[in-house]
PDB file of N, CA and C in Angstrom:
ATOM      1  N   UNK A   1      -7.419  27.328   5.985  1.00  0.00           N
ATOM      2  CA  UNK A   1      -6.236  26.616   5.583  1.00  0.00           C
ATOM      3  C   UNK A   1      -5.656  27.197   4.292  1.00  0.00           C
ATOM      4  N   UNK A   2      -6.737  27.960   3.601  1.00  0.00           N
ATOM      5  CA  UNK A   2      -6.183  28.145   1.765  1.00  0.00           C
ATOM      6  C   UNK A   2      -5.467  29.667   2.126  1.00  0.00           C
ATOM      7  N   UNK A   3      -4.864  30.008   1.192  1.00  0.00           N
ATOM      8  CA  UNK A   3      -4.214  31.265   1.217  1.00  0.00           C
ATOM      9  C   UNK A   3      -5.623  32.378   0.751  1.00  0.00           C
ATOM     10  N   UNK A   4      -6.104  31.874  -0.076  1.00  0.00           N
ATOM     11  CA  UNK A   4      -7.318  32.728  -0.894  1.00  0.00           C
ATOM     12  C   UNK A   4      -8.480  31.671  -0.545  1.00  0.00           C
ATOM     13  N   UNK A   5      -9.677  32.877   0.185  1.00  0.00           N
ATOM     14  CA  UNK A   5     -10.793  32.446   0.520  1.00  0.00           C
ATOM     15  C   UNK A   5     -11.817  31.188  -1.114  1.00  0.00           C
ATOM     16  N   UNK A   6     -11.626  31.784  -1.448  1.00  0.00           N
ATOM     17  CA  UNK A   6     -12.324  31.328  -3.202  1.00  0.00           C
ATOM     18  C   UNK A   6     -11.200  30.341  -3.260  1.00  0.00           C
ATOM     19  N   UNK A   7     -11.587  28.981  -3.053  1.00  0.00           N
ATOM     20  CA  UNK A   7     -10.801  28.210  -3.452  1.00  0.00           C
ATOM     21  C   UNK A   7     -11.644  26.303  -3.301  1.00  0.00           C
ATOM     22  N   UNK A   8     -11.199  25.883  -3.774  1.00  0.00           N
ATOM     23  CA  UNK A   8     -11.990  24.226  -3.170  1.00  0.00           C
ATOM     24  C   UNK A   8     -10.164  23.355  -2.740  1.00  0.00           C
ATOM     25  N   UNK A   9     -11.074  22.305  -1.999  1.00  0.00           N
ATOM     26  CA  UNK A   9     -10.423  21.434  -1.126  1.00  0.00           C
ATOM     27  C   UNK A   9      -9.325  20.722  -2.135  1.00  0.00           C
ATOM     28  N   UNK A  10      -8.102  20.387  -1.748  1.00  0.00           N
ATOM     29  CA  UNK A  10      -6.976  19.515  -2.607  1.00  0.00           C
ATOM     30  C   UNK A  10      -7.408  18.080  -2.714  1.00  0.00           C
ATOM     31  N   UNK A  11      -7.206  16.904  -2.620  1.00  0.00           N
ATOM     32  CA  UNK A  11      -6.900  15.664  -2.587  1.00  0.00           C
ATOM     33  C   UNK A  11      -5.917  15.194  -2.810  1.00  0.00           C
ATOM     34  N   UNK A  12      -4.932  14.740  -1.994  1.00  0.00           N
ATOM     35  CA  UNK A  12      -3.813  14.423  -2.478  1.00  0.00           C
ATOM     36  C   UNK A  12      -3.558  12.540  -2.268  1.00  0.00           C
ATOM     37  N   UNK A  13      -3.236  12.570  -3.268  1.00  0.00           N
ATOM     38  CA  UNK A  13      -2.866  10.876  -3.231  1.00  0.00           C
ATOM     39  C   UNK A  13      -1.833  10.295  -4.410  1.00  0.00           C
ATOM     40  N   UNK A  14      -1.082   9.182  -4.000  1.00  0.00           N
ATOM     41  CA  UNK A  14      -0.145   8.439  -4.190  1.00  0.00           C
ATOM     42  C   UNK A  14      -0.837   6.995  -4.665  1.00  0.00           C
ATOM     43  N   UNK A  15      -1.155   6.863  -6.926  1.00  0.00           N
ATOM     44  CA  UNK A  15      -1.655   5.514  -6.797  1.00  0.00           C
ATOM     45  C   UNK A  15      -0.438   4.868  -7.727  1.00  0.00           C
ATOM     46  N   UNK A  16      -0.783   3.983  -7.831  1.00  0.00           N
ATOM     47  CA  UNK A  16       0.021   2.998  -8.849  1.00  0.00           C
ATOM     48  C   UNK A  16      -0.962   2.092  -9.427  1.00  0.00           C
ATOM     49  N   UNK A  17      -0.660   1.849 -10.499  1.00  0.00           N
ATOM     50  CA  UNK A  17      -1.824   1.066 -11.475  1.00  0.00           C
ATOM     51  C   UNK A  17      -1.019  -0.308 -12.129  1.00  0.00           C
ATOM     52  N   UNK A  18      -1.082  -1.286 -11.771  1.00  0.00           N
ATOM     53  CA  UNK A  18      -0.445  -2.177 -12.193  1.00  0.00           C
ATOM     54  C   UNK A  18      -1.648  -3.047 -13.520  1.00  0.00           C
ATOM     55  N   UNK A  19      -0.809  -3.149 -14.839  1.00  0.00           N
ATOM     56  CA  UNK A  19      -1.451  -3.857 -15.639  1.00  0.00           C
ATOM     57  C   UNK A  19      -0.340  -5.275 -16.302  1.00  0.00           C
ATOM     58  N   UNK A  20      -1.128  -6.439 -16.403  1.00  0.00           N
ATOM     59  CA  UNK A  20      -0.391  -7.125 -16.662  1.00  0.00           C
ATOM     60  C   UNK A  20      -1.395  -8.668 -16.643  1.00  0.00           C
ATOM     61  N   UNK A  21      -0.848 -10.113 -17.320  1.00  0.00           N
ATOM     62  CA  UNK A  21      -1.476 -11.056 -16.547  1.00  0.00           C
ATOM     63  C   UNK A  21      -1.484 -11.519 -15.734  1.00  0.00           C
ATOM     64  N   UNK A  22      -2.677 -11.876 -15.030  1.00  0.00           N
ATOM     65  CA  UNK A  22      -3.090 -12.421 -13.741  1.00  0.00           C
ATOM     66  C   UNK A  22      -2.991 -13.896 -13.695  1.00  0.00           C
ATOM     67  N   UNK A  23      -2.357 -14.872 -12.756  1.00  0.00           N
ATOM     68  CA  UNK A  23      -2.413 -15.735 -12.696  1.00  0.00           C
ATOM     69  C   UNK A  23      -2.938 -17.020 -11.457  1.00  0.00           C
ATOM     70  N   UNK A  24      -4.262 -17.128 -11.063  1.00  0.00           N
ATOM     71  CA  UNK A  24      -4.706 -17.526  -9.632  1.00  0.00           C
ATOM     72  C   UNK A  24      -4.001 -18.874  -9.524  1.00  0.00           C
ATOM     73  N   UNK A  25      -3.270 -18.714  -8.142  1.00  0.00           N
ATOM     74  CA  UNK A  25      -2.680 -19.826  -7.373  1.00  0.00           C
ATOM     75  C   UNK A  25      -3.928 -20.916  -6.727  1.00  0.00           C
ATOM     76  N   UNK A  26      -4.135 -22.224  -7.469  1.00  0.00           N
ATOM     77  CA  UNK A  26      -5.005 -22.851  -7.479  1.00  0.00           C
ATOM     78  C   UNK A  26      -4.915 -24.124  -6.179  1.00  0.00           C
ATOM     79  N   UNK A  27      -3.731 -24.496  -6.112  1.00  0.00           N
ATOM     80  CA  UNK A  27      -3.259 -25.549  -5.288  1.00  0.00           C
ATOM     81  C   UNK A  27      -2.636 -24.852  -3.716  1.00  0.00           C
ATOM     82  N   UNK A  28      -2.897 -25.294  -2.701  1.00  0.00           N
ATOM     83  CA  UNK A  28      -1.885 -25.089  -1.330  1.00  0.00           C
ATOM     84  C   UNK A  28      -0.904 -24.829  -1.449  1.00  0.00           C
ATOM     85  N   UNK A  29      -0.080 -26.019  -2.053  1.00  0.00           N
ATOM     86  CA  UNK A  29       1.033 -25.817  -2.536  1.00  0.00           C
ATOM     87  C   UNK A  29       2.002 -24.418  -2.857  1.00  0.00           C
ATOM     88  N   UNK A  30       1.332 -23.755  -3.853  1.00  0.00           N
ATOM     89  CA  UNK A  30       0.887 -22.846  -4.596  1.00  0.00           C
ATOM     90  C   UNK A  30       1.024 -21.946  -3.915  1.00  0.00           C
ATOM     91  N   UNK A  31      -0.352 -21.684  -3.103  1.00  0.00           N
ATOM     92  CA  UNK A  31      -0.293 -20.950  -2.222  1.00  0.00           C
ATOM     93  C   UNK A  31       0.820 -20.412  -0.983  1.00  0.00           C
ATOM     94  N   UNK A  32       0.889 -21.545  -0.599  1.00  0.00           N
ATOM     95  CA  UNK A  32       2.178 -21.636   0.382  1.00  0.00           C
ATOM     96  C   UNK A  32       3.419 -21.221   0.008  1.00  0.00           C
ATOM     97  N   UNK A  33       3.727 -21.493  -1.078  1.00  0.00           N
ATOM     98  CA  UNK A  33       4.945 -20.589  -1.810  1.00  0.00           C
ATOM     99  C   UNK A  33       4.763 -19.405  -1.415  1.00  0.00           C
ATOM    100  N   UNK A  34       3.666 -18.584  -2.376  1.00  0.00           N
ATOM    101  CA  UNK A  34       3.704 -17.634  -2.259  1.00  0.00           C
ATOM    102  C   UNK A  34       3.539 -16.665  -0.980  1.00  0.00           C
ATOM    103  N   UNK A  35       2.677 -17.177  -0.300  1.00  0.00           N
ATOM    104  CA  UNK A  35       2.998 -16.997   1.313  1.00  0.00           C
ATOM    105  C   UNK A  35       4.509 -16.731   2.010  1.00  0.00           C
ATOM    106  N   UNK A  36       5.012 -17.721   1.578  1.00  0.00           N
ATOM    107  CA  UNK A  36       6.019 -18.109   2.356  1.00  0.00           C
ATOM    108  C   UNK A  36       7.212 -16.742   1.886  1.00  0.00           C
ATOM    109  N   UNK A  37       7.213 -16.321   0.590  1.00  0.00           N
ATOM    110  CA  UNK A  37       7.964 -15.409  -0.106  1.00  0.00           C
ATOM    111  C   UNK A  37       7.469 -13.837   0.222  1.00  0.00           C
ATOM    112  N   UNK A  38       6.135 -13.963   0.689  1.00  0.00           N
ATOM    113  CA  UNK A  38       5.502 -12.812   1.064  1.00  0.00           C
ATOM    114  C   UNK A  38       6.167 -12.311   2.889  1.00  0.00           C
ATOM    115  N   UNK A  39       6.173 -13.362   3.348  1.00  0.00           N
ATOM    116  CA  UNK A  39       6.670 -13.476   4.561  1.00  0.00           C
ATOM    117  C   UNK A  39       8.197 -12.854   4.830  1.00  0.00           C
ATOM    118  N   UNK A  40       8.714 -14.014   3.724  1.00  0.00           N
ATOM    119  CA  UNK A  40      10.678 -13.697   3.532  1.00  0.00           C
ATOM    120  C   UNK A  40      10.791 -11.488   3.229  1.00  0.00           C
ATOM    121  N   UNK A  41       9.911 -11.294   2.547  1.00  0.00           N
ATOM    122  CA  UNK A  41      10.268  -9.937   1.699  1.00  0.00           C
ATOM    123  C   UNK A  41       9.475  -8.971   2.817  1.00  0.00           C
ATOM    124  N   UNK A  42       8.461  -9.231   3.763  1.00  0.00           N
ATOM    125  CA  UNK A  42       7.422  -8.316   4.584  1.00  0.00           C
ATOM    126  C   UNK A  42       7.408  -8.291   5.920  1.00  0.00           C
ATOM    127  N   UNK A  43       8.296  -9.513   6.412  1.00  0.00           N
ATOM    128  CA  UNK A  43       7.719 -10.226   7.689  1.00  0.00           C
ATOM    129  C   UNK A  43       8.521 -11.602   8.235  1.00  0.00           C
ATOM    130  N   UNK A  44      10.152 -10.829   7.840  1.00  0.00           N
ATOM    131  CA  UNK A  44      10.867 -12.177   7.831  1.00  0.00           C
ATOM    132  C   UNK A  44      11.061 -12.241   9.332  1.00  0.00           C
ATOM    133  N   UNK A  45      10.836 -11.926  10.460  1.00  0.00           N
ATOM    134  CA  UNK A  45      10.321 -11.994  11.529  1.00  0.00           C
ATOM    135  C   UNK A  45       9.531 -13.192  12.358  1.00  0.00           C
ATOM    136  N   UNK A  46       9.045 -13.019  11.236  1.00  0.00           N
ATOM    137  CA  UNK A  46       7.399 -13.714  11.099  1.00  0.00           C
ATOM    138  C   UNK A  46       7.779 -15.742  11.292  1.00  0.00           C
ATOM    139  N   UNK A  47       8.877 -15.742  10.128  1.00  0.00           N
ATOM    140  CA  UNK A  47       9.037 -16.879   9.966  1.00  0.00           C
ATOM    141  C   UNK A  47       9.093 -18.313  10.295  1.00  0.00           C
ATOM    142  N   UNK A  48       9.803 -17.812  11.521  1.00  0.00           N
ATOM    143  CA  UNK A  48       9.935 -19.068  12.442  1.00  0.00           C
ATOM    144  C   UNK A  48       8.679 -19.508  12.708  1.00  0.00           C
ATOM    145  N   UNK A  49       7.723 -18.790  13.558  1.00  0.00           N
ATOM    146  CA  UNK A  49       6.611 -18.772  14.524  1.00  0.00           C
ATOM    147  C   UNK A  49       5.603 -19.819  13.053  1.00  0.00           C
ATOM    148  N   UNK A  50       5.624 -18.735  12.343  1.00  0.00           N
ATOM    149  CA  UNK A  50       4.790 -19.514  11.015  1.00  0.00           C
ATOM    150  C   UNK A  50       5.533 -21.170  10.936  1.00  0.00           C
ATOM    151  N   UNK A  51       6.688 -21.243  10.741  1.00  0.00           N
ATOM    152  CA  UNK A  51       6.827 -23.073  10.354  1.00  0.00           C
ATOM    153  C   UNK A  51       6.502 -23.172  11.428  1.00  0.00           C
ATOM    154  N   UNK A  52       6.516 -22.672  13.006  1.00  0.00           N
ATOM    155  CA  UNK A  52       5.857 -24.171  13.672  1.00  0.00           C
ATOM    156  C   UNK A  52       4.616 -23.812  13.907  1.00  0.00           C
ATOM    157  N   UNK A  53       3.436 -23.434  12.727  1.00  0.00           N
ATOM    158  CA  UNK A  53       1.884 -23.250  13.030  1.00  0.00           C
ATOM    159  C   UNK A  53       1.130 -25.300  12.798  1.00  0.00           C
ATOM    160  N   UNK A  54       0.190 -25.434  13.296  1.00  0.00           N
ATOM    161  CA  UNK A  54       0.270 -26.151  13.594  1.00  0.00           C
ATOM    162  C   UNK A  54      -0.241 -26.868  11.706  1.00  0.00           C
ATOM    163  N   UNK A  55       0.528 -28.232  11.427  1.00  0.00           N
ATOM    164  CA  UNK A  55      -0.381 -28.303   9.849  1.00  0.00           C
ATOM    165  C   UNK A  55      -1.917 -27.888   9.555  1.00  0.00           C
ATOM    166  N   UNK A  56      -2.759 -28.357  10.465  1.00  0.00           N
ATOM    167  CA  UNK A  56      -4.380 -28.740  10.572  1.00  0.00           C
ATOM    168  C   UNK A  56      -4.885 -26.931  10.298  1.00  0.00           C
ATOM    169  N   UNK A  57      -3.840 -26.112  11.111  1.00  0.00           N
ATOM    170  CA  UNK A  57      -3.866 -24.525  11.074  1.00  0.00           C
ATOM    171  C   UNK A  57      -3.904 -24.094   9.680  1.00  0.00           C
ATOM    172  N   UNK A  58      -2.408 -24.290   9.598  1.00  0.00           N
ATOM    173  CA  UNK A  58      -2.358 -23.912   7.957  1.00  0.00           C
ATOM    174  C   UNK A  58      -2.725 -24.683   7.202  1.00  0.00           C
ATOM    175  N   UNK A  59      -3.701 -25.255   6.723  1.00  0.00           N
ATOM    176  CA  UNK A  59      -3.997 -26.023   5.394  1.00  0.00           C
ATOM    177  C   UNK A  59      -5.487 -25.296   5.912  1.00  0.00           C
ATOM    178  N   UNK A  60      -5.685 -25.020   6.786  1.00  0.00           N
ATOM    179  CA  UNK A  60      -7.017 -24.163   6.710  1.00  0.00           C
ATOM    180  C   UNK A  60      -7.002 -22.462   6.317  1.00  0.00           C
ATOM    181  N   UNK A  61      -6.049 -22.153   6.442  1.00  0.00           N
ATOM    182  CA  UNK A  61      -5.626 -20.413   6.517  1.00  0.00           C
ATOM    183  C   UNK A  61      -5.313 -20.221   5.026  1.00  0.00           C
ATOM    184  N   UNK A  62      -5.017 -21.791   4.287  1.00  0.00           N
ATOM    185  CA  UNK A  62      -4.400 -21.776   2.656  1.00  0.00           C
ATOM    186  C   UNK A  62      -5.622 -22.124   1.981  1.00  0.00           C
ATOM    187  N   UNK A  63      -6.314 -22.706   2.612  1.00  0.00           N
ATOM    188  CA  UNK A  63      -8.004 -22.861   1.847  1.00  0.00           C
ATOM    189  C   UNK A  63      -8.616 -21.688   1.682  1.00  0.00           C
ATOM    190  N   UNK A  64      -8.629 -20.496   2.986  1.00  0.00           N
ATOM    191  CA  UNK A  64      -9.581 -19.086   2.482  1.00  0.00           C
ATOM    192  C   UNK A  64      -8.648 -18.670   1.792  1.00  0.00           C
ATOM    193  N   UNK A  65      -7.127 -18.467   1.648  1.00  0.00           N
ATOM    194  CA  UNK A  65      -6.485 -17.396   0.641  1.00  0.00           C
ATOM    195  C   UNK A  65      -6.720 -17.739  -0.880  1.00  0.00           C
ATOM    196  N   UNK A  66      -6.887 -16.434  -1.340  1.00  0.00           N
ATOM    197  CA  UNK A  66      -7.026 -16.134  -2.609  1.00  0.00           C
ATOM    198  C   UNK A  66      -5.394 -15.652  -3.534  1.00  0.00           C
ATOM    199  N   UNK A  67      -4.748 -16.168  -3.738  1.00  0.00           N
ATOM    200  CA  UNK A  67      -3.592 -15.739  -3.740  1.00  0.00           C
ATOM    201  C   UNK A  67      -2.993 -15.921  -5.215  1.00  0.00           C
ATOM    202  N   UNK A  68      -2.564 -15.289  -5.987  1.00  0.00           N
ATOM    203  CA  UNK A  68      -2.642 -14.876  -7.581  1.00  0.00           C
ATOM    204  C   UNK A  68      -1.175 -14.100  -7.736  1.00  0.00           C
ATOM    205  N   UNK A  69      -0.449 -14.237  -9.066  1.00  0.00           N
ATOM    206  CA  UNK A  69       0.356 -13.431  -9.612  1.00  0.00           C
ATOM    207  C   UNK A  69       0.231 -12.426 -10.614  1.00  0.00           C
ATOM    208  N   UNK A  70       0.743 -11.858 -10.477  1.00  0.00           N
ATOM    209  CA  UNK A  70       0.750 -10.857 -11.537  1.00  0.00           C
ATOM    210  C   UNK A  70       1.912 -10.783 -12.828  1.00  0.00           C
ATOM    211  N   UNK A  71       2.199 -11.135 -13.888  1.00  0.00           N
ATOM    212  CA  UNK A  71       3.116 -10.961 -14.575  1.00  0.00           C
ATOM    213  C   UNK A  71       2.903  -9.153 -15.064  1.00  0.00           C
ATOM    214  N   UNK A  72       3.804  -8.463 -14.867  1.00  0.00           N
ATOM    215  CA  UNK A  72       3.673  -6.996 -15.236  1.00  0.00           C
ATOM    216  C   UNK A  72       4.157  -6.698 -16.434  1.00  0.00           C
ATOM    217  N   UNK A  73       2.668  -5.940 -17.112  1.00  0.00           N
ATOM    218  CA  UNK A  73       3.289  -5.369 -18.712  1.00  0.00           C
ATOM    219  C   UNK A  73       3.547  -4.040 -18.509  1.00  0.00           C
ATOM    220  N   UNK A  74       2.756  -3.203 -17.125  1.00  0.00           N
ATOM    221  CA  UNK A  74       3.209  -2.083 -17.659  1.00  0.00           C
ATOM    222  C   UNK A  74       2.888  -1.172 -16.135  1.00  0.00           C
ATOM    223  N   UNK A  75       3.625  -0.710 -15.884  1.00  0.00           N
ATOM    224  CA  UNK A  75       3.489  -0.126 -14.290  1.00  0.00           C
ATOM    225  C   UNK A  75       3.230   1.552 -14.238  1.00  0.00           C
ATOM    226  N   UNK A  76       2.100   1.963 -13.713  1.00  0.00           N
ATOM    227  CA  UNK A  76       1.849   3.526 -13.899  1.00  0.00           C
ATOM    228  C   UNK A  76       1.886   4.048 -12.185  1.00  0.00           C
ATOM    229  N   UNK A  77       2.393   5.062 -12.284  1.00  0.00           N
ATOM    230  CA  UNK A  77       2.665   5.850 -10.721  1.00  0.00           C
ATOM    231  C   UNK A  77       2.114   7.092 -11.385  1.00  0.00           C
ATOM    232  N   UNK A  78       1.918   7.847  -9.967  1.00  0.00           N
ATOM    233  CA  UNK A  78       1.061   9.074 -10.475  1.00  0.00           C
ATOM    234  C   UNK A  78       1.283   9.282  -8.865  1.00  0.00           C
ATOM    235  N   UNK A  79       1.932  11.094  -8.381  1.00  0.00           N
ATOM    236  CA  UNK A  79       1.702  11.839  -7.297  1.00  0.00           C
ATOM    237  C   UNK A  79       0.478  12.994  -7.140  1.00  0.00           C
ATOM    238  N   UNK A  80      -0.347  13.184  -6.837  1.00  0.00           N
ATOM    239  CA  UNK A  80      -0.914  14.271  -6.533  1.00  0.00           C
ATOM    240  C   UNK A  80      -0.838  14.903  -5.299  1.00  0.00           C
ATOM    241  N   UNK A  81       0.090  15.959  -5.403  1.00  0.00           N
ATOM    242  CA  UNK A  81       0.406  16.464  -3.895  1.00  0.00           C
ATOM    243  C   UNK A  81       0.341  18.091  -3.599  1.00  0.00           C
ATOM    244  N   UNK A  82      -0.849  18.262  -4.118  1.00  0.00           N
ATOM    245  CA  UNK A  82      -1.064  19.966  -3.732  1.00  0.00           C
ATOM    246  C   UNK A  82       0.019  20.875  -4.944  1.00  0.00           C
ATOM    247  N   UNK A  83       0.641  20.413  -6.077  1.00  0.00           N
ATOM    248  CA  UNK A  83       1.055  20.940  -6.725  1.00  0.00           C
ATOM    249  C   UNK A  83       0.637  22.125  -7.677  1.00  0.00           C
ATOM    250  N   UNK A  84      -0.344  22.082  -7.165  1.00  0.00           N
ATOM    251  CA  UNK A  84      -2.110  23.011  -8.114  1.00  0.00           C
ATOM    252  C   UNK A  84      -2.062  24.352  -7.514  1.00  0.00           C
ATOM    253  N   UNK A  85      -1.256  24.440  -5.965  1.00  0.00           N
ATOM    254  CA  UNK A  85      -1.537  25.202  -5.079  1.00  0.00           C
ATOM    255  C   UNK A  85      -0.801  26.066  -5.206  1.00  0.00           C
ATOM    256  N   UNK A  86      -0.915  27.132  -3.653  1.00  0.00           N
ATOM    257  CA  UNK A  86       0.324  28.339  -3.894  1.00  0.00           C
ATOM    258  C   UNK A  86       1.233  27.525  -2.855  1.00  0.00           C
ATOM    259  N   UNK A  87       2.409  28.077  -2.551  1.00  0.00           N
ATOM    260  CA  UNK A  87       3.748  27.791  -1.781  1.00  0.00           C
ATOM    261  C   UNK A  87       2.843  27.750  -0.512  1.00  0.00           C
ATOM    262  N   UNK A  88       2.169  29.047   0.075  1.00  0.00           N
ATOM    263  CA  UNK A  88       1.842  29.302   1.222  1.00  0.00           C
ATOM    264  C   UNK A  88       0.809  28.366   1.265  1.00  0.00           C
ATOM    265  N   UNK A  89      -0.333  28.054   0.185  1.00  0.00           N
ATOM    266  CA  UNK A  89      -0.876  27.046   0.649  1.00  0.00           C
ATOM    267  C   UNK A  89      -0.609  25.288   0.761  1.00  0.00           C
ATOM    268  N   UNK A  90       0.469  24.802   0.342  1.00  0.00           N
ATOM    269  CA  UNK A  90       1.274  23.863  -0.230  1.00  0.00           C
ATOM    270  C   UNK A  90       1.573  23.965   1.769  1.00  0.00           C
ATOM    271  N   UNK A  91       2.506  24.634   2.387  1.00  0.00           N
ATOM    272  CA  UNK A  91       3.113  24.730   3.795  1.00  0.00           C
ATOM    273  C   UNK A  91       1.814  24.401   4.521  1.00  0.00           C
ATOM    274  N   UNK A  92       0.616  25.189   4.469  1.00  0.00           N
ATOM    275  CA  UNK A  92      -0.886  24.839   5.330  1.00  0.00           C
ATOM    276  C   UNK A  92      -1.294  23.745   5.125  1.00  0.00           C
ATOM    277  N   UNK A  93      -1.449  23.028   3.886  1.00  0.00           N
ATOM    278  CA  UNK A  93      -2.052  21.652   4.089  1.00  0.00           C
ATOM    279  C   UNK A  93      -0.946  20.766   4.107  1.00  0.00           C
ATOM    280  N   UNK A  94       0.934  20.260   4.111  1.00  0.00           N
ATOM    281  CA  UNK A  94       1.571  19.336   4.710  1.00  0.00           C
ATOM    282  C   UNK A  94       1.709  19.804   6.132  1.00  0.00           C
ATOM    283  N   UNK A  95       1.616  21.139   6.741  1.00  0.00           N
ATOM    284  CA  UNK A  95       1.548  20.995   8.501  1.00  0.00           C
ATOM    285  C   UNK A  95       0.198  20.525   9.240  1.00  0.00           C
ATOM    286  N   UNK A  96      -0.824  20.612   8.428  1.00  0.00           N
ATOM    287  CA  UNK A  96      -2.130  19.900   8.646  1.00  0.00           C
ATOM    288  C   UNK A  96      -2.265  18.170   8.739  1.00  0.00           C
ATOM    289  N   UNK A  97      -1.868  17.964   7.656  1.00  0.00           N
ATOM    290  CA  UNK A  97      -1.651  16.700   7.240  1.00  0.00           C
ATOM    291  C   UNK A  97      -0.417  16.419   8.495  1.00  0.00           C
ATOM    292  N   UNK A  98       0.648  16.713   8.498  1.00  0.00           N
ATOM    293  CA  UNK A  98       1.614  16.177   9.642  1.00  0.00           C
ATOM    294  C   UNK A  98       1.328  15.990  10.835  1.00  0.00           C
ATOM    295  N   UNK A  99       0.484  17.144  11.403  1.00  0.00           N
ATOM    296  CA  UNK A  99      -0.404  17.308  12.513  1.00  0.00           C
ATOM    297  C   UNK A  99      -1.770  16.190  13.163  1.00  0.00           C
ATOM    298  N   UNK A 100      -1.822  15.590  12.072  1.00  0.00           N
ATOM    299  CA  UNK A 100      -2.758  14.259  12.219  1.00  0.00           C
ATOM    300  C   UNK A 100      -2.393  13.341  12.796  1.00  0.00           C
ATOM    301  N   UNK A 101      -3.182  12.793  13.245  1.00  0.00           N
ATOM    302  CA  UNK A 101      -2.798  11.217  13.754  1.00  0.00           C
ATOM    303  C   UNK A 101      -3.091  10.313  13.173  1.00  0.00           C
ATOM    304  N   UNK A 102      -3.391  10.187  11.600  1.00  0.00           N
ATOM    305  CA  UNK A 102      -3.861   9.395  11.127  1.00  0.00           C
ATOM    306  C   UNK A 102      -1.992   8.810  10.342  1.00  0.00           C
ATOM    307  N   UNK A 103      -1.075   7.681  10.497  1.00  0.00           N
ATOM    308  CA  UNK A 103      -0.768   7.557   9.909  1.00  0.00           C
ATOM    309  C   UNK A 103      -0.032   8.012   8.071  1.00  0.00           C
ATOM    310  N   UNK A 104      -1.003   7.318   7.347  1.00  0.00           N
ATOM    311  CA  UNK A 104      -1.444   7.970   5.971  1.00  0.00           C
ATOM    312  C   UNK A 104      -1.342   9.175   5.630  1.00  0.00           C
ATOM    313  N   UNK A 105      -2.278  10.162   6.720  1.00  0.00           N
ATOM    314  CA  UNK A 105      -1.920  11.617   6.048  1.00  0.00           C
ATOM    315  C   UNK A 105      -0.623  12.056   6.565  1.00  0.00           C
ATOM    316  N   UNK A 106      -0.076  11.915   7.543  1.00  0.00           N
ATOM    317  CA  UNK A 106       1.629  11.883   8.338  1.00  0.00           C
ATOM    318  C   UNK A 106       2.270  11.443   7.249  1.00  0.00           C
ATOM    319  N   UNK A 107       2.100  10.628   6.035  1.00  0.00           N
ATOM    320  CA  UNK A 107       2.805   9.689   4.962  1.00  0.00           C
ATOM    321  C   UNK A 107       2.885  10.515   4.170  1.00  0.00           C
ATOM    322  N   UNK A 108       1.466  11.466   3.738  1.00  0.00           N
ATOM    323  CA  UNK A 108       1.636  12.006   2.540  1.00  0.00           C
ATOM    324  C   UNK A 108       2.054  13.430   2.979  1.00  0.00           C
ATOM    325  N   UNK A 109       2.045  13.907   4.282  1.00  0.00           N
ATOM    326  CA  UNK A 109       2.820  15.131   4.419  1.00  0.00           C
ATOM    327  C   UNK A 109       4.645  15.103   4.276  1.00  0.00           C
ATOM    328  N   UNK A 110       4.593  13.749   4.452  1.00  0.00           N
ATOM    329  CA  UNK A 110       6.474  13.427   4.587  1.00  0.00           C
ATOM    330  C   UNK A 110       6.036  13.807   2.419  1.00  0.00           C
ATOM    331  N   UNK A 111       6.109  12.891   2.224  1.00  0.00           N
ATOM    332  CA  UNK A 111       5.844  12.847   0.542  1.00  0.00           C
ATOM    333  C   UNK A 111       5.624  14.846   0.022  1.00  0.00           C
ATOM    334  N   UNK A 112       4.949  15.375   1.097  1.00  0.00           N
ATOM    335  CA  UNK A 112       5.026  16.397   0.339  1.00  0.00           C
ATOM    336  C   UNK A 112       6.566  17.724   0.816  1.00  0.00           C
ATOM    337  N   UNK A 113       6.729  17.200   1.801  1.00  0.00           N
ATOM    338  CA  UNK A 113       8.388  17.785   1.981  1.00  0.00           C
ATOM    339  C   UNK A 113       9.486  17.698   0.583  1.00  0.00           C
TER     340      UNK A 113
END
């Protein structure tokens, strides 16, 4: 895959580091908000089917969630995308990566176009 035999493997990844206070949603209530807003912004699809779940359903599905805010002080992104490399090897590992069927690496070969 490398252009030059003498070489080690890339890793490429896409993180974000969110720092800030945390705030755990303690009540159903609570919970259900935030649900419900998670739904509107991810899965507004979703919506209808969810109000008519049955109550006895959801007040059980809001008991296992763990569901918390984040107030954000400070947001870090970071790309690592074969930038270390040569051109020719940069082209070998996003047609590799594209060539997958895994989703994810299909993600980070688009990312490296």
């Amino acid at each position: 895959m490398y252009e030059h035999q003498q070489n080690v493997p890339t890793w490429n990844y896409i993180a974000v580091h969110i720092y800030g206070k945390v705030t755990i949603a303690n009540t159903n209530e609570e919970k259900l908000e935030i649900l419900q807003q998670q739904i509107k912004t991810y899965e507004p699809s979703f919506k209808q089917q969810f109000e008519q779940l049955d109550s006895t359903y959801t007040q059980g599905l809001l008991d296992g969630i763990v569901a918390l805010k984040i107030e954000v002080d400070e947001l870090q992104c970071k790309e690592k995308l074969s930038q270390n490399k040569s051109q020719r090897d940069r082209a070998s590992i996003q047609q590799k990566l594209a060539d997958s069927n895994d989703k994810n690496l299909q993600y980070l070969a688009k990312k490296m176009k």
